[in-house]
C-alpha atoms as a PDB file:
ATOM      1  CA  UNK A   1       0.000   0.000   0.000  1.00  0.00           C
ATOM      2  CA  UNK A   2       2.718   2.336   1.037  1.00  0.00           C
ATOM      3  CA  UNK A   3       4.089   1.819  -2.779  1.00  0.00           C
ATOM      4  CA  UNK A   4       0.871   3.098  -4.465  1.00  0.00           C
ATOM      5  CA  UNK A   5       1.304   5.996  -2.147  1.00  0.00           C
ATOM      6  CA  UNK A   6       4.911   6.945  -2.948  1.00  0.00           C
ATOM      7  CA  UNK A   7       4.017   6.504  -6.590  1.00  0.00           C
ATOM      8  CA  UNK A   8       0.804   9.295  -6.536  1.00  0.00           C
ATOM      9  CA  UNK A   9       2.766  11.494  -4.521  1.00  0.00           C
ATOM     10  CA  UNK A  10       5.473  11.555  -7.362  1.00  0.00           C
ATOM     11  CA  UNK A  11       2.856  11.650  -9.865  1.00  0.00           C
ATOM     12  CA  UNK A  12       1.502  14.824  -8.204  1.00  0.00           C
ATOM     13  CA  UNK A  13       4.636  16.385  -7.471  1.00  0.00           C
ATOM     14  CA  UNK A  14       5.804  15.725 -11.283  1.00  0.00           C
ATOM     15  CA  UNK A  15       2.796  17.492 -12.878  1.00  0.00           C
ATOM     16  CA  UNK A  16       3.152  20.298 -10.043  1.00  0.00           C
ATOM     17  CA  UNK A  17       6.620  20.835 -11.707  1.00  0.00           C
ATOM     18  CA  UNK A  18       5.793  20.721 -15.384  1.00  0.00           C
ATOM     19  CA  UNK A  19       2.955  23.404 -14.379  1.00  0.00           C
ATOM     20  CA  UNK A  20       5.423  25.770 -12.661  1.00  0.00           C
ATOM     21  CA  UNK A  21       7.715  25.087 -15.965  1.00  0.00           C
ATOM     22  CA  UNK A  22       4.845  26.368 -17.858  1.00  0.00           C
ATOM     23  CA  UNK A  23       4.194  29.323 -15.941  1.00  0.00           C
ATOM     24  CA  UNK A  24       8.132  30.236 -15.877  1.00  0.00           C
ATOM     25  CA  UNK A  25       8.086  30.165 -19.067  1.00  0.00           C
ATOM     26  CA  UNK A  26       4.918  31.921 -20.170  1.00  0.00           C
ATOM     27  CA  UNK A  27       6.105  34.931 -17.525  1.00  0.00           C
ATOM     28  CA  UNK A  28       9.965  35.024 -19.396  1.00  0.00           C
ATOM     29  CA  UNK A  29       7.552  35.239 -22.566  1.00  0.00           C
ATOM     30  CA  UNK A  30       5.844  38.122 -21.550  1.00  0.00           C
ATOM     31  CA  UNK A  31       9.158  40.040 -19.884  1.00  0.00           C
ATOM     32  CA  UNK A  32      10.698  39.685 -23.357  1.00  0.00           C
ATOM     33  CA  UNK A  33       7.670  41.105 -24.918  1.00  0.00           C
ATOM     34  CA  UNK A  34       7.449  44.166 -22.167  1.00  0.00           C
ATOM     35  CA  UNK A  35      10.694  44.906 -22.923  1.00  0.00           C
ATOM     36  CA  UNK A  36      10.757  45.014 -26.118  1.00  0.00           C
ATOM     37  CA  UNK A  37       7.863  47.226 -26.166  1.00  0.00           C
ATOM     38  CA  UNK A  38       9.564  49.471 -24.040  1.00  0.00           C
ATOM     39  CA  UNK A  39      12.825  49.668 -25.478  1.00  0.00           C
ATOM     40  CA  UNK A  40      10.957  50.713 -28.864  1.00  0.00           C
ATOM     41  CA  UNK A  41       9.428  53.407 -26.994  1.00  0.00           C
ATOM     42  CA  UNK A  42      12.449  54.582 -26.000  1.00  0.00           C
ATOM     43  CA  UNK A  43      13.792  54.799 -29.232  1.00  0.00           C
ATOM     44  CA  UNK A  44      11.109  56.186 -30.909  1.00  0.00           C
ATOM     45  CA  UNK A  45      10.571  59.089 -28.347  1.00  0.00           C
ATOM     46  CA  UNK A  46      14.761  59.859 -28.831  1.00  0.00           C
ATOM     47  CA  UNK A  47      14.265  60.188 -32.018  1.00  0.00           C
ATOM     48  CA  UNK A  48      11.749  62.797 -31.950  1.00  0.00           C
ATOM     49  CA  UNK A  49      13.567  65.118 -29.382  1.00  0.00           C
ATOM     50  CA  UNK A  50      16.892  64.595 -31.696  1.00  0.00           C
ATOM     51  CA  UNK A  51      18.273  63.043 -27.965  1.00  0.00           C
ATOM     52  CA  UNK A  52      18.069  66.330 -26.244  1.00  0.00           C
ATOM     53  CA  UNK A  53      14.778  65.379 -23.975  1.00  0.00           C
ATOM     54  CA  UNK A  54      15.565  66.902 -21.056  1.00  0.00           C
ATOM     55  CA  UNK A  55      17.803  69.268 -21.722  1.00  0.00           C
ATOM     56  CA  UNK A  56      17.452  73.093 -20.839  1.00  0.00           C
ATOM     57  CA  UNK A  57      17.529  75.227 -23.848  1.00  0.00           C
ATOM     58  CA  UNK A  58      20.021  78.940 -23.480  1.00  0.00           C
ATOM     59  CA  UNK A  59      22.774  80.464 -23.780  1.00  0.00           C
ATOM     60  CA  UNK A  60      23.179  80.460 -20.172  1.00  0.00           C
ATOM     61  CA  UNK A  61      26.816  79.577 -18.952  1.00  0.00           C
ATOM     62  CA  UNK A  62      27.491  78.029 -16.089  1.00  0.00           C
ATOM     63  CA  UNK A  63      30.405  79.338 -14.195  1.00  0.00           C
ATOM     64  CA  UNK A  64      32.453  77.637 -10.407  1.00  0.00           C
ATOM     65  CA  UNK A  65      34.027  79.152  -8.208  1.00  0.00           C
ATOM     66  CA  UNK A  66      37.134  77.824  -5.946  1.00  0.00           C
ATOM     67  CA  UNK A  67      38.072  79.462  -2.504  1.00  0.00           C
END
């Protein structure tokens, strides 16, 4: 009897792994995809502000003094 329940337990505990598999890799699917996404973004909004997003426009000079 004890051998039926040894085998179940593996059988459970195998198909408890092969669904966490899945899941692992179903969530590196969708990191790829987010990232992706994002890293178009990214480009796409440097490439309308020539890369200078951010940046203050002037002449202004910035000047430092030492004691």
């Amino acid at each position: 009897m004890g051998a039926v329940v040894s085998c179940i337990r593996s059988l459970c505990q195998t198909i408890g792994s092969v669904l966490m598999a899945i899941i692992n890799g179903i969530a590196s699917v969708l990191q790829a995809i987010i990232s992706g996404i994002a890293s178009f973004f990214m480009i796409i909004i440097s490439c309308l502000t020539c890369g200078k997003a951010g940046r203050r426009r002037g002449g202004g000079t910035h000047t430092t003094s030492r004691v």
